[in-house]
C-alpha atoms as a PDB file:
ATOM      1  CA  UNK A   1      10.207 -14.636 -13.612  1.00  0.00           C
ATOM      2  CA  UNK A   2       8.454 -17.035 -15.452  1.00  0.00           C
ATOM      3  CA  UNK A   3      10.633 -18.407 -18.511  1.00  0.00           C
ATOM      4  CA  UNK A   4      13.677 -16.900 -16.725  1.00  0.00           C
ATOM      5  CA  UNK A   5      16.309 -17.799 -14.289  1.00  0.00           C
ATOM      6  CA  UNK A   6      16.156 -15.395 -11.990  1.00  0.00           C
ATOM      7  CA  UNK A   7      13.667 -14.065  -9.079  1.00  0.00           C
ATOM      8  CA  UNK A   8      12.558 -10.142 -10.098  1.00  0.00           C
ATOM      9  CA  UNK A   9      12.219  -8.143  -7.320  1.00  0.00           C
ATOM     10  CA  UNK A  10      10.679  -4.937  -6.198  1.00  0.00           C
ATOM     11  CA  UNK A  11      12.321  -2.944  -3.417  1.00  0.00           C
ATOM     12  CA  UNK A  12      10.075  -0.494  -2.010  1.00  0.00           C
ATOM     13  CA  UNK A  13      11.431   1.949   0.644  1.00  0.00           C
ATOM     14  CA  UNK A  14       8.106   4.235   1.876  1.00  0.00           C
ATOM     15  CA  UNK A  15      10.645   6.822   4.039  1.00  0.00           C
ATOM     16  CA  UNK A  16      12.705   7.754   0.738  1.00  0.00           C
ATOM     17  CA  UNK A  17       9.589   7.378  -1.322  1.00  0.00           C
ATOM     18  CA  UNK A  18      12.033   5.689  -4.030  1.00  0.00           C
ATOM     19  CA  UNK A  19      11.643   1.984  -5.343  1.00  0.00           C
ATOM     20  CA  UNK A  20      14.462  -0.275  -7.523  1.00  0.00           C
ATOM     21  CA  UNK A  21      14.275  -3.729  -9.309  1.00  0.00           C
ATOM     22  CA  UNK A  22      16.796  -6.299  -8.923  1.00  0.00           C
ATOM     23  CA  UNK A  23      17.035  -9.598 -10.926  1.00  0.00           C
ATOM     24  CA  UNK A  24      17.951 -12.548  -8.111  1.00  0.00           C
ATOM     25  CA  UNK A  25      20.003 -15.223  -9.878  1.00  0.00           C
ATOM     26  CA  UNK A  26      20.723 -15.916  -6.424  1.00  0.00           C
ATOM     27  CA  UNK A  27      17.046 -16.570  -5.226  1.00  0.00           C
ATOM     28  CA  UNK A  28      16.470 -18.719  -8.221  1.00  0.00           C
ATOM     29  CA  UNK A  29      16.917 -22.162  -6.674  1.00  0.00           C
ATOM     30  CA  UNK A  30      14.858 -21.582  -3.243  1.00  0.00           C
ATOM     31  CA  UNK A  31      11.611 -23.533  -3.426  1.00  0.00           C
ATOM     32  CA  UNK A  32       8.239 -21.695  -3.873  1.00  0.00           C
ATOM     33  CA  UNK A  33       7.127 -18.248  -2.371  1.00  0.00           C
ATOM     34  CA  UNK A  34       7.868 -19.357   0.606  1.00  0.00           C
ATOM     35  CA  UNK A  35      11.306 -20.307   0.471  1.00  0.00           C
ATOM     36  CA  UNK A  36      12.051 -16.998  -1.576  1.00  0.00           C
ATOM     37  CA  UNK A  37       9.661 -15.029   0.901  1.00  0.00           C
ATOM     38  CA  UNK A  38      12.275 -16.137   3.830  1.00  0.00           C
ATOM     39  CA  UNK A  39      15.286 -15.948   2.279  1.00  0.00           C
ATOM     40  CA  UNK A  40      14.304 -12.042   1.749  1.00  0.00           C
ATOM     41  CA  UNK A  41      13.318 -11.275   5.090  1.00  0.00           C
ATOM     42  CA  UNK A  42      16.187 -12.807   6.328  1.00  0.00           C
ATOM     43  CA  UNK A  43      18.408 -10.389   4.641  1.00  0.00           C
ATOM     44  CA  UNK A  44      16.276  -7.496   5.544  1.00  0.00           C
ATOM     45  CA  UNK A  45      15.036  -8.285   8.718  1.00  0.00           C
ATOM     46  CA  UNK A  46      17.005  -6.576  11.915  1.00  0.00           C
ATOM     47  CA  UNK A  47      16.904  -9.205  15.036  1.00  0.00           C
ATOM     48  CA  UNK A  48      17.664  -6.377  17.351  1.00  0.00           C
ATOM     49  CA  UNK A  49      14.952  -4.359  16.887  1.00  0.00           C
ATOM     50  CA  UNK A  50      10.732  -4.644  18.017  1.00  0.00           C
ATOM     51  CA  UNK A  51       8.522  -5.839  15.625  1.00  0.00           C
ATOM     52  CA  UNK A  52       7.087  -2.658  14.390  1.00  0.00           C
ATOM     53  CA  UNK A  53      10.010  -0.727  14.063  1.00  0.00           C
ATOM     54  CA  UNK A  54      10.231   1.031  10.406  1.00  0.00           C
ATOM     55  CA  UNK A  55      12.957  -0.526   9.515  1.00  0.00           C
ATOM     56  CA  UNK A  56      11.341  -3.862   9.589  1.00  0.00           C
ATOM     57  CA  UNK A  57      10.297  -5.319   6.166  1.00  0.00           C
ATOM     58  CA  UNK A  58       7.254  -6.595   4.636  1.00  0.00           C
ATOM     59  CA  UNK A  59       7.999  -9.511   2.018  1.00  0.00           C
ATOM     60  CA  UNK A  60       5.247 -10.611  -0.264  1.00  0.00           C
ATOM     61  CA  UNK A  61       5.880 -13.459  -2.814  1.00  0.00           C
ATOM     62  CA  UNK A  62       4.751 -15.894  -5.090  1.00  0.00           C
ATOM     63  CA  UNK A  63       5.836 -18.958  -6.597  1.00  0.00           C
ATOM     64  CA  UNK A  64       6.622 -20.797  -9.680  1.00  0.00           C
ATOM     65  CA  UNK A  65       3.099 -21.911 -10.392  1.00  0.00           C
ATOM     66  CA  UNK A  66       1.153 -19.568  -9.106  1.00  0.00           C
ATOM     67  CA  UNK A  67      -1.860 -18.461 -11.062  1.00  0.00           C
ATOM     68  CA  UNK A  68      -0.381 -21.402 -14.055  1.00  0.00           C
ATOM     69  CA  UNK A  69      -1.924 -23.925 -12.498  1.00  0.00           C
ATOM     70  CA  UNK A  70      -4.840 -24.757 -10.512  1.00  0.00           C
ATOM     71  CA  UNK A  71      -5.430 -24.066  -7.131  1.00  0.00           C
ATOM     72  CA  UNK A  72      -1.918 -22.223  -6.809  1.00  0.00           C
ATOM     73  CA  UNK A  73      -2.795 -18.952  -6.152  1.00  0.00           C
ATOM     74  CA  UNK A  74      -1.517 -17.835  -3.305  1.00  0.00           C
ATOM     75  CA  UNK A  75       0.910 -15.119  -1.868  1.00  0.00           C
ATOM     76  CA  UNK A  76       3.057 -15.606   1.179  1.00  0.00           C
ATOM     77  CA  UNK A  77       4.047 -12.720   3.058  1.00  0.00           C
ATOM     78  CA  UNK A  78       6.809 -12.475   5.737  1.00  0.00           C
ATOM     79  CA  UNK A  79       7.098 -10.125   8.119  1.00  0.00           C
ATOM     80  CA  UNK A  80       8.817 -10.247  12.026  1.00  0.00           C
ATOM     81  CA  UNK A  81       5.150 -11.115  14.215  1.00  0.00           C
ATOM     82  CA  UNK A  82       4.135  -7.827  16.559  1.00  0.00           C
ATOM     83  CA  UNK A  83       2.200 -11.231  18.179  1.00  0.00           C
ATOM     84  CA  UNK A  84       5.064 -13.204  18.568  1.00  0.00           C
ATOM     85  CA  UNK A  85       7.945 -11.495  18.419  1.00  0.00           C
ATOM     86  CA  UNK A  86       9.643 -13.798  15.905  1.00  0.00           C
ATOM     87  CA  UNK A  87       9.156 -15.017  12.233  1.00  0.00           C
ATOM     88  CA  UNK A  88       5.805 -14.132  10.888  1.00  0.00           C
ATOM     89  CA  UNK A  89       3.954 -15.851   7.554  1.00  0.00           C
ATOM     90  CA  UNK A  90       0.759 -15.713   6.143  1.00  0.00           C
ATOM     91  CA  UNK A  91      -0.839 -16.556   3.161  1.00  0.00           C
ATOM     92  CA  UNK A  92      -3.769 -15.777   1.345  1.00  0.00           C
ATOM     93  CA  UNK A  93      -5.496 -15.872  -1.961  1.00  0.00           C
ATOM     94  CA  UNK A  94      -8.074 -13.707  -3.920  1.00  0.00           C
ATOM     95  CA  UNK A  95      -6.512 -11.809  -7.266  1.00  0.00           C
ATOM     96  CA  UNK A  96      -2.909 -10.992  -5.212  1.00  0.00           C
ATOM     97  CA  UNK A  97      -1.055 -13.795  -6.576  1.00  0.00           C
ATOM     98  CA  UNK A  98      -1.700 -13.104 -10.381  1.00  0.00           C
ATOM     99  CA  UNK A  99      -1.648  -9.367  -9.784  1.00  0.00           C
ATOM    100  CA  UNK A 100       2.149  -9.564  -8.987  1.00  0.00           C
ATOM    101  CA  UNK A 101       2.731 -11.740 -11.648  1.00  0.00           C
ATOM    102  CA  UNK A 102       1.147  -9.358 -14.117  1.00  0.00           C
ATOM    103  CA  UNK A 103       3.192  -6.620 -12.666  1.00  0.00           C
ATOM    104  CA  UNK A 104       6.207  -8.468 -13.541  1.00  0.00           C
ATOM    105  CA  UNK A 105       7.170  -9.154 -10.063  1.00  0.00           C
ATOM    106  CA  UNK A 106       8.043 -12.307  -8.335  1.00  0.00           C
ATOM    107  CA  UNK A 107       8.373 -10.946  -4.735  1.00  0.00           C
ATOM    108  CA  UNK A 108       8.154  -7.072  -3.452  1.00  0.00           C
ATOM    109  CA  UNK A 109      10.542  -5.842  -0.062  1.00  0.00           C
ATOM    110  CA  UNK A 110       8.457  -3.166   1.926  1.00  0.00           C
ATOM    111  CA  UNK A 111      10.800  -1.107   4.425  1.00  0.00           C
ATOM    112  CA  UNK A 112      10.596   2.337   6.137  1.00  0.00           C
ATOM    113  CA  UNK A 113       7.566   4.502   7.209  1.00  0.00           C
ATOM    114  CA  UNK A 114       5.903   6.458   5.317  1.00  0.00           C
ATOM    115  CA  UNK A 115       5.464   9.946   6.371  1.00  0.00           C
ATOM    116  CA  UNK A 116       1.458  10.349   6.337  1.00  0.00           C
ATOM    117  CA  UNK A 117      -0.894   7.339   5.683  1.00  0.00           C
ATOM    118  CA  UNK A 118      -0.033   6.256   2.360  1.00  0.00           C
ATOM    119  CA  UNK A 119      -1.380   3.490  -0.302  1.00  0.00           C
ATOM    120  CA  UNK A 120       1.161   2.095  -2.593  1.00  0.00           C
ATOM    121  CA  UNK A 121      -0.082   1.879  -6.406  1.00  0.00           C
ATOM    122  CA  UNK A 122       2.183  -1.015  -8.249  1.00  0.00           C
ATOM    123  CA  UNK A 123       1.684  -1.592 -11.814  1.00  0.00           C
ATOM    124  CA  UNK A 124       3.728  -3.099 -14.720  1.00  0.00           C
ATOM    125  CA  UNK A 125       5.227   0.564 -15.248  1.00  0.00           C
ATOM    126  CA  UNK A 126       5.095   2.458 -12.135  1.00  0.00           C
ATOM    127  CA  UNK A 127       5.197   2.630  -8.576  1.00  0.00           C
ATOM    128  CA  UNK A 128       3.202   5.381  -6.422  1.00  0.00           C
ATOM    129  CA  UNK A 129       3.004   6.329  -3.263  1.00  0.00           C
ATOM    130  CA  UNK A 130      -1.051   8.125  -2.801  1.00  0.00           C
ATOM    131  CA  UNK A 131      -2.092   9.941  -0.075  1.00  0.00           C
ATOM    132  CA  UNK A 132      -4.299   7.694   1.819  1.00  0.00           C
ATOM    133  CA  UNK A 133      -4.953  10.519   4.607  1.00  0.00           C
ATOM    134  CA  UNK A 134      -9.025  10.218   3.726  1.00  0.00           C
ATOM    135  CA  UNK A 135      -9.100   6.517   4.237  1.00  0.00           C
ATOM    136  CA  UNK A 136      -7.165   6.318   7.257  1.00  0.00           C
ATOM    137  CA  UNK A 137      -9.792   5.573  10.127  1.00  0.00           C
ATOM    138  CA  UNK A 138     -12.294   3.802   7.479  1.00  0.00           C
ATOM    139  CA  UNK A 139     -12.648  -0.019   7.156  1.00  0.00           C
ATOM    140  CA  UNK A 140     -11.824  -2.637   4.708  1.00  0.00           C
ATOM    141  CA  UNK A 141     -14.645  -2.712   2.959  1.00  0.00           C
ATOM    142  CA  UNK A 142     -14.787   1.340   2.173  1.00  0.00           C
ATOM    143  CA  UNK A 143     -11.275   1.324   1.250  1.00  0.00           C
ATOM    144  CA  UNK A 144     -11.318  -1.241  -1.171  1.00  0.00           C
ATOM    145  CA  UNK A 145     -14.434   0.608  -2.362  1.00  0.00           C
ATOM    146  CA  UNK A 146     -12.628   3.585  -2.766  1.00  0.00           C
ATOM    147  CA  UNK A 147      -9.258   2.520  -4.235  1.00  0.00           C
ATOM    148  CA  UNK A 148     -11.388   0.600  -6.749  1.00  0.00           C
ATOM    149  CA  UNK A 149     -12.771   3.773  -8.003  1.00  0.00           C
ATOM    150  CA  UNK A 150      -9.806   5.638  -8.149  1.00  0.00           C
ATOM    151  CA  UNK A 151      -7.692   2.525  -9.775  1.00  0.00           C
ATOM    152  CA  UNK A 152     -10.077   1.524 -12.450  1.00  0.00           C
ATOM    153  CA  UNK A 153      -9.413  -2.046 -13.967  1.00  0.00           C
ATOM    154  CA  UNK A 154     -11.947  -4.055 -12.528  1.00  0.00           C
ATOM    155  CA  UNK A 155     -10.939  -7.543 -12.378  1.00  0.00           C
ATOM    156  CA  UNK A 156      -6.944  -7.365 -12.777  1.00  0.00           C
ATOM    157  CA  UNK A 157      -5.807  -5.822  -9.850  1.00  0.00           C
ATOM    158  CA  UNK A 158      -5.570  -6.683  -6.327  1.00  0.00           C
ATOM    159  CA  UNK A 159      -5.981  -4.358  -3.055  1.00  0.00           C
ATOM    160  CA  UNK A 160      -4.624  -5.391  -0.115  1.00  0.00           C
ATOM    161  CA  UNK A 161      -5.879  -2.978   2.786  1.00  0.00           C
ATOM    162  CA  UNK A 162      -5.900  -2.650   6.555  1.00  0.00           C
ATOM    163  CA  UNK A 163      -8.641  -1.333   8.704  1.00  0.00           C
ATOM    164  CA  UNK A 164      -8.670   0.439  12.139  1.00  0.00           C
ATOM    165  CA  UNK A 165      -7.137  -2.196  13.644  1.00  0.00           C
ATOM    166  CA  UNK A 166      -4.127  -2.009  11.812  1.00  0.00           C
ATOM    167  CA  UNK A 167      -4.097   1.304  12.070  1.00  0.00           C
ATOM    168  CA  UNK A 168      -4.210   0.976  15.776  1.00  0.00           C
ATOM    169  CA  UNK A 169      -1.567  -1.684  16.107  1.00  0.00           C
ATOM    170  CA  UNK A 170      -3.292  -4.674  17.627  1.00  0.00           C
ATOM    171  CA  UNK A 171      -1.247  -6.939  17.443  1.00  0.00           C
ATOM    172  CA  UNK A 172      -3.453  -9.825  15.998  1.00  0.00           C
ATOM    173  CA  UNK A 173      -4.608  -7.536  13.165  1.00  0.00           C
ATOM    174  CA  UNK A 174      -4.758  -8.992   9.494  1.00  0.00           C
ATOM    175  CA  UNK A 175      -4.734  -7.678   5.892  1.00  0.00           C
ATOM    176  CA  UNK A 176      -7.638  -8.110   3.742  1.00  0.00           C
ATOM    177  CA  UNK A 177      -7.227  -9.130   0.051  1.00  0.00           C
ATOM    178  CA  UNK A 178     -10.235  -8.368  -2.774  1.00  0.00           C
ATOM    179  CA  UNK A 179     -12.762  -8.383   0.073  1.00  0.00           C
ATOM    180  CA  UNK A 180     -13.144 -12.553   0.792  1.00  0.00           C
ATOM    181  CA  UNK A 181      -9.061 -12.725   1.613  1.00  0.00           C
ATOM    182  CA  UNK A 182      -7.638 -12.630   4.372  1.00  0.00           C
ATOM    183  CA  UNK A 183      -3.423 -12.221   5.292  1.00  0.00           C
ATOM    184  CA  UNK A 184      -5.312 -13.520   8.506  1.00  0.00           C
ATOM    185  CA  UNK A 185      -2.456 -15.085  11.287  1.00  0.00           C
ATOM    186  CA  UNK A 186       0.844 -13.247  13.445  1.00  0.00           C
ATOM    187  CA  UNK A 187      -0.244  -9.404  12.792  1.00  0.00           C
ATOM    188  CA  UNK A 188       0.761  -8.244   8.766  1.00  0.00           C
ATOM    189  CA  UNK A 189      -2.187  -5.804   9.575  1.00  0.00           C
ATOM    190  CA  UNK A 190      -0.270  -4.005  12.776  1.00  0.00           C
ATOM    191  CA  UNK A 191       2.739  -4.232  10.477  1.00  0.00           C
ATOM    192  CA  UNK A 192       0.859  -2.160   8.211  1.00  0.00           C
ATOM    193  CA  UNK A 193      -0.178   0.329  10.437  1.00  0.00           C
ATOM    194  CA  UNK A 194       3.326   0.745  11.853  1.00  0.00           C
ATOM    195  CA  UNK A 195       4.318   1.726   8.423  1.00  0.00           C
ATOM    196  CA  UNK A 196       1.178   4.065   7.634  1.00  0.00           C
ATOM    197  CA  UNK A 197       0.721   1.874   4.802  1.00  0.00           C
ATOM    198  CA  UNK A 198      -2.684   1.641   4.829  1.00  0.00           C
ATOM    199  CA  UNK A 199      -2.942  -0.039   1.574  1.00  0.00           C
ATOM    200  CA  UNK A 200      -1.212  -1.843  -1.768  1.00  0.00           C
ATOM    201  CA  UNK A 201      -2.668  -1.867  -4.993  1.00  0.00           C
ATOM    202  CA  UNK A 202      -1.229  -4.029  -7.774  1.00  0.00           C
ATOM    203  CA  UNK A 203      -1.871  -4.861 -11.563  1.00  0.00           C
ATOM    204  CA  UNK A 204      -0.543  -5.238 -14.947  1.00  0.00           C
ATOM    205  CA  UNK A 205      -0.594  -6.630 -17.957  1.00  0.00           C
ATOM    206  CA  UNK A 206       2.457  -8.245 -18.300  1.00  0.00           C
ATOM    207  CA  UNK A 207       1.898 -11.754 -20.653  1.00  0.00           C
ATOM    208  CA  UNK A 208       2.030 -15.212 -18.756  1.00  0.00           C
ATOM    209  CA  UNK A 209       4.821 -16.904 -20.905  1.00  0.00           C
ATOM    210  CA  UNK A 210       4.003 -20.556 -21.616  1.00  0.00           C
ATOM    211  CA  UNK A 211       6.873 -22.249 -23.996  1.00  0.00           C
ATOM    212  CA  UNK A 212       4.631 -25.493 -25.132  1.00  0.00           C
ATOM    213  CA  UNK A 213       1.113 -24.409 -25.237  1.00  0.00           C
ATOM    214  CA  UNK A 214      -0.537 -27.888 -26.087  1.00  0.00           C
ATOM    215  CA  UNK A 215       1.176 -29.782 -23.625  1.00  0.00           C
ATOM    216  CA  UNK A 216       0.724 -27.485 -20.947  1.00  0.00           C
ATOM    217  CA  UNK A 217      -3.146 -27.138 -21.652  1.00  0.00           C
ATOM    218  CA  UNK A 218      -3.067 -30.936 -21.624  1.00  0.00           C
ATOM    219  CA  UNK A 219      -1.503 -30.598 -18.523  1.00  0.00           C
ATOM    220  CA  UNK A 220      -3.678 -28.044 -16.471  1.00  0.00           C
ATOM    221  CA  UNK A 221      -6.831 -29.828 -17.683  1.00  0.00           C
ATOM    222  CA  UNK A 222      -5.576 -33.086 -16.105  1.00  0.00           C
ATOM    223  CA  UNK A 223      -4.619 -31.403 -12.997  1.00  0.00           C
ATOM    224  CA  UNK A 224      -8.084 -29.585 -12.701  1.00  0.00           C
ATOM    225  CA  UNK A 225      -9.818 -32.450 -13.065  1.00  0.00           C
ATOM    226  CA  UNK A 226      -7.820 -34.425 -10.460  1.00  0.00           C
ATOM    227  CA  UNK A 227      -8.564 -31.430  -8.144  1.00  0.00           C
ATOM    228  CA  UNK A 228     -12.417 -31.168  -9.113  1.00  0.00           C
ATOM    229  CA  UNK A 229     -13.281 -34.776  -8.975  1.00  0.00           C
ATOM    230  CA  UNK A 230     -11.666 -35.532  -5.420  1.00  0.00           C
ATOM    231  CA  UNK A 231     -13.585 -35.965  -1.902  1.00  0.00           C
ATOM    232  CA  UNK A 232     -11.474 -33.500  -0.246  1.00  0.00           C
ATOM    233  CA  UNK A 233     -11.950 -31.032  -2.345  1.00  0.00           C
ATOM    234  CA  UNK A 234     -15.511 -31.641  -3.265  1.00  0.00           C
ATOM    235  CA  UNK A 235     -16.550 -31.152   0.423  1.00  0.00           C
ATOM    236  CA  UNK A 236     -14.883 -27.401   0.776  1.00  0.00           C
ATOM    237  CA  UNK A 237     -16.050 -26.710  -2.959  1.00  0.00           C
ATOM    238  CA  UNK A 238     -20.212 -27.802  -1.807  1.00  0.00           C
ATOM    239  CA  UNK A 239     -20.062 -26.448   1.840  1.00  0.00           C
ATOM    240  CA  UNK A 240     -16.010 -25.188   2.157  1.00  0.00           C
ATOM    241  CA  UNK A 241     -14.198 -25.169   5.676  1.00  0.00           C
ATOM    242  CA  UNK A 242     -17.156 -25.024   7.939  1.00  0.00           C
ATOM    243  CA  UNK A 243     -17.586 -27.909   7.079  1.00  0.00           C
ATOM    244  CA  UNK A 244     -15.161 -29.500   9.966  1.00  0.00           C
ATOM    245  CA  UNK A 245     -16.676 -27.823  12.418  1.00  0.00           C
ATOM    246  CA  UNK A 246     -18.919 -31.011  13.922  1.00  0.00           C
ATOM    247  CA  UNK A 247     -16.506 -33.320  13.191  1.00  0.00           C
ATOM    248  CA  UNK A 248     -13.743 -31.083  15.784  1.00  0.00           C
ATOM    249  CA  UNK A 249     -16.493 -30.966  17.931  1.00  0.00           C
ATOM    250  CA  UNK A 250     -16.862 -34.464  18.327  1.00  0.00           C
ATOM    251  CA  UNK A 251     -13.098 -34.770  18.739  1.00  0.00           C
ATOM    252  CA  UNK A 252     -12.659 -32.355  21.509  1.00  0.00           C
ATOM    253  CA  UNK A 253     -10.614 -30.154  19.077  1.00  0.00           C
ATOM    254  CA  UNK A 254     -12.607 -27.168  18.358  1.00  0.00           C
ATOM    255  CA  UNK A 255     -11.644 -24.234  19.910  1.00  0.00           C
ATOM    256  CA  UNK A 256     -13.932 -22.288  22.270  1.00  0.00           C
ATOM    257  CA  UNK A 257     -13.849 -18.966  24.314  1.00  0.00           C
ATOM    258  CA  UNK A 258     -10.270 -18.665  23.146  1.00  0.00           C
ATOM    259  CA  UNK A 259      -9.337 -22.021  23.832  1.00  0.00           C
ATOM    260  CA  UNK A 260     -10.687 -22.545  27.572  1.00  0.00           C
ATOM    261  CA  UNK A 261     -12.861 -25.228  26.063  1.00  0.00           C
ATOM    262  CA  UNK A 262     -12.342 -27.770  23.638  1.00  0.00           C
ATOM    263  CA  UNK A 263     -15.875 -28.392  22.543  1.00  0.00           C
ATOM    264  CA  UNK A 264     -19.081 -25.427  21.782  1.00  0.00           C
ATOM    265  CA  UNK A 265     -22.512 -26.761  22.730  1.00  0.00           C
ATOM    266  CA  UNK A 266     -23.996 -24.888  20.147  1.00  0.00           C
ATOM    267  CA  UNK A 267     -21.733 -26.439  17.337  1.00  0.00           C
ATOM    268  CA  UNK A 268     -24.603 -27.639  15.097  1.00  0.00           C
ATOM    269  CA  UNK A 269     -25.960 -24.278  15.040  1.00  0.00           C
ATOM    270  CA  UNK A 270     -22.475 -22.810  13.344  1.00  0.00           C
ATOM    271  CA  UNK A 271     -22.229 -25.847  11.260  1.00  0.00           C
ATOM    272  CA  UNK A 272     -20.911 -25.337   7.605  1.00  0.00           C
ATOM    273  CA  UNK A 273     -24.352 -27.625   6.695  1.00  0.00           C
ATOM    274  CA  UNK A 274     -26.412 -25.690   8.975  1.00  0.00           C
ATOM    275  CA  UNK A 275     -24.855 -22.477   6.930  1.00  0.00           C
ATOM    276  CA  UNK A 276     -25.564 -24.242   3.614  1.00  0.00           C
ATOM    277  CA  UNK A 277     -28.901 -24.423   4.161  1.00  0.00           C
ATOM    278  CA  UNK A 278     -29.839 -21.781   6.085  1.00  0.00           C
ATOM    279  CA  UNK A 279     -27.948 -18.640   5.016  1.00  0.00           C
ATOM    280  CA  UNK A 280     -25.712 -19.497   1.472  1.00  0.00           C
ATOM    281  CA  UNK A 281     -26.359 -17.761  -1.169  1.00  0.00           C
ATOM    282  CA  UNK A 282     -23.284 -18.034  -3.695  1.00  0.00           C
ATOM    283  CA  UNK A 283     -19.717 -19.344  -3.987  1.00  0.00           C
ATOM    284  CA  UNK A 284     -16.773 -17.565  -5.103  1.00  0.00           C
ATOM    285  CA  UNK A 285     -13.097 -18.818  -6.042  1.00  0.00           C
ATOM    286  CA  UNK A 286      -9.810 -16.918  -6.113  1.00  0.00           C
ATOM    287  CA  UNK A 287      -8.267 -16.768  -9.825  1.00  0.00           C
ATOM    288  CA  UNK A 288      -7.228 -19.715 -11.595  1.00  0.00           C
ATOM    289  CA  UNK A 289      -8.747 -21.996  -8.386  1.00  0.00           C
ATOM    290  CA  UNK A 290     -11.790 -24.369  -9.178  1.00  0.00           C
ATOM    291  CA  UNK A 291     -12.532 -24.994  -5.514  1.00  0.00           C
ATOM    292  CA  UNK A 292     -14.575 -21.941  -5.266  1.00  0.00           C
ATOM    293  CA  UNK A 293     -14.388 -22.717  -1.281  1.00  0.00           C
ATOM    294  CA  UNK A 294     -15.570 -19.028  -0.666  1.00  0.00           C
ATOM    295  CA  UNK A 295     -19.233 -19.069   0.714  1.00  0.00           C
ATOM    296  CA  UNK A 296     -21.128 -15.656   0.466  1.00  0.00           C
ATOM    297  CA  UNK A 297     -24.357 -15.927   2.756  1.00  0.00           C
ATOM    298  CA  UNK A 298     -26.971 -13.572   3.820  1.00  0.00           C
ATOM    299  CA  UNK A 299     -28.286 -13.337   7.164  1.00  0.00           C
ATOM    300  CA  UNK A 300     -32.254 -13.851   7.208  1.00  0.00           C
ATOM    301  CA  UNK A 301     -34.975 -13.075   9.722  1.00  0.00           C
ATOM    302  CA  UNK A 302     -38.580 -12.998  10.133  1.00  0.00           C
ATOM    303  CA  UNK A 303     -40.237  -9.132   9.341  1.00  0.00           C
ATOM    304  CA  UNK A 304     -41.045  -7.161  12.858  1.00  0.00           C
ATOM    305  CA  UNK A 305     -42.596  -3.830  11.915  1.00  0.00           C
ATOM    306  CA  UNK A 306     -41.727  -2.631  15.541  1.00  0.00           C
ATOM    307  CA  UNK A 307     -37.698  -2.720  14.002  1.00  0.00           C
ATOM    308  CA  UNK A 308     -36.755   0.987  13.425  1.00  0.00           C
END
């Protein structure tokens, strides 16, 4: 916890249907998410059984910046890969990161299986498990819909949510976050599915402690405009990741027809500045990030009354 000395963590178990907090002194000294991500799934993990056995956990977790300063605002979540068979981590953005912080959580364990398709509704004062039998078989985008309605609080919570793919165990599958996030590498979404979790809600309104005010403000505004002003960052901010896509190309690096080739003829025609002037029509950033590396476009074509 921010302002404290130890890692808080919430211990969800979806057989028993019963959750605890514990206070990790312990955990304190690991570096970042990640290292505190890893450190938990090595105590929960069991090497001897498959990857989608119940008793495997989920670990999501977030570090001592995140959502303080700019551009950290990420969770990492850890989880044995269905894909690979061996240590599994993703990351991704969107509202998750500050939604566990304003919980009151630094890191939540996921274990068991729940006994029907189930959503998990965190919050700084209660944990729920909801019936999630009506979503199960509906996609991302419906879900989050859905749980949206039901949740309220627009704008401080965070849904993370599978779709049928999870559901049906591919192994590849991912987790979306808040609709442009993705827990996208090594299978979290199968992971899911062998759970029948088929979602995770999360907010709060726990206070952000910050001991020195001024000199932290003087701090974050020097760090955001490091991050604003720099080339790197000013090329994913105006076009975002896309924009490598020539550039591999020309390199013999950009992966094609699941890696048989090396190169795509039709590269320019994918092209993040093909895309930025063709099809964008907004950017959106996670919270706290001024990248804003998200690109929302819209497809466009030419009227044909003979389209039914």
């Amino acid at each position: 916890m921010l302002g404290a000395d130890y890692i808080r963590v919430l211990y969800v178990d979806l057989t028993k249907e019963k959750v605890s907090v514990e206070e990790r002194k312990d955990l304190f000294h690991l570096i970042g998410g990640t290292g505190v991500a890893a450190k938990l799934l090595e105590e929960n993990m069991h090497p001897e059984l498959p990857p989608l056995h119940e008793d495997q956990p989920i670990v999501f977790a977030i570090g001592p910046l995140s959502t303080i300063f700019p551009v950290a605002t990420k969770t990492v979540a850890t989880f044995i890969s269905p894909l690979t068979g061996e240590y599994g981590e993703s990351h991704a953005g969107g509202r998750s990161a500050m939604a566990i912080r304003n919980a009151g959580y630094d890191a939540i364990v996921i274990t068991g299986k729940a006994r029907r398709p189930t959503y998990l509704s965190i919050s700084d004062h209660s944990v729920d498990f909801k019936d999630a039998r009506g979503l199960w078989g509906l996609g991302v985008d419906e879900v989050g819909r859905i749980i949206r309605e039901r949740e309220g609080i627009p704008g401080k919570r965070s849904i993370m949510r599978i779709g049928v793919s999870g559901e049906n165990l591919v192994s590849f599958a991912g987790v979306n976050v808040d609709t442009y996030r993705h827990f996208g590498r090594l299978g979290l979404g199968a992971v899911f599915g062998s759970k029948q979790l088929k979602a995770v809600a999360i907010t709060g309104e726990t206070d952000i402690p910050v001991s020195n005010f001024k000199d932290y403000y003087t701090t974050f505004r020097w760090l955001y405009k490091k991050v604003v002003e720099t080339d790197l960052m000013a090329k994913y901010h105006e076009i975002g990741t896309p924009i490598n896509i020539k550039v591999l190309n020309a390199i013999n690096s950009l992966p094609t027809k699941n890696l048989q080739q090396s190169t795509f003829e039709c590269a320019d025609a994918i092209s993040g500045e093909t895309f930025a002037e063709q099809t964008l029509v907004r950017k959106v950033s996670c919270v706290g990030c001024p990248i804003g590396c998200i690109h929302v476009g819209q497809f466009r074509r030419l009227f044909d009354k003979g389209y039914e």
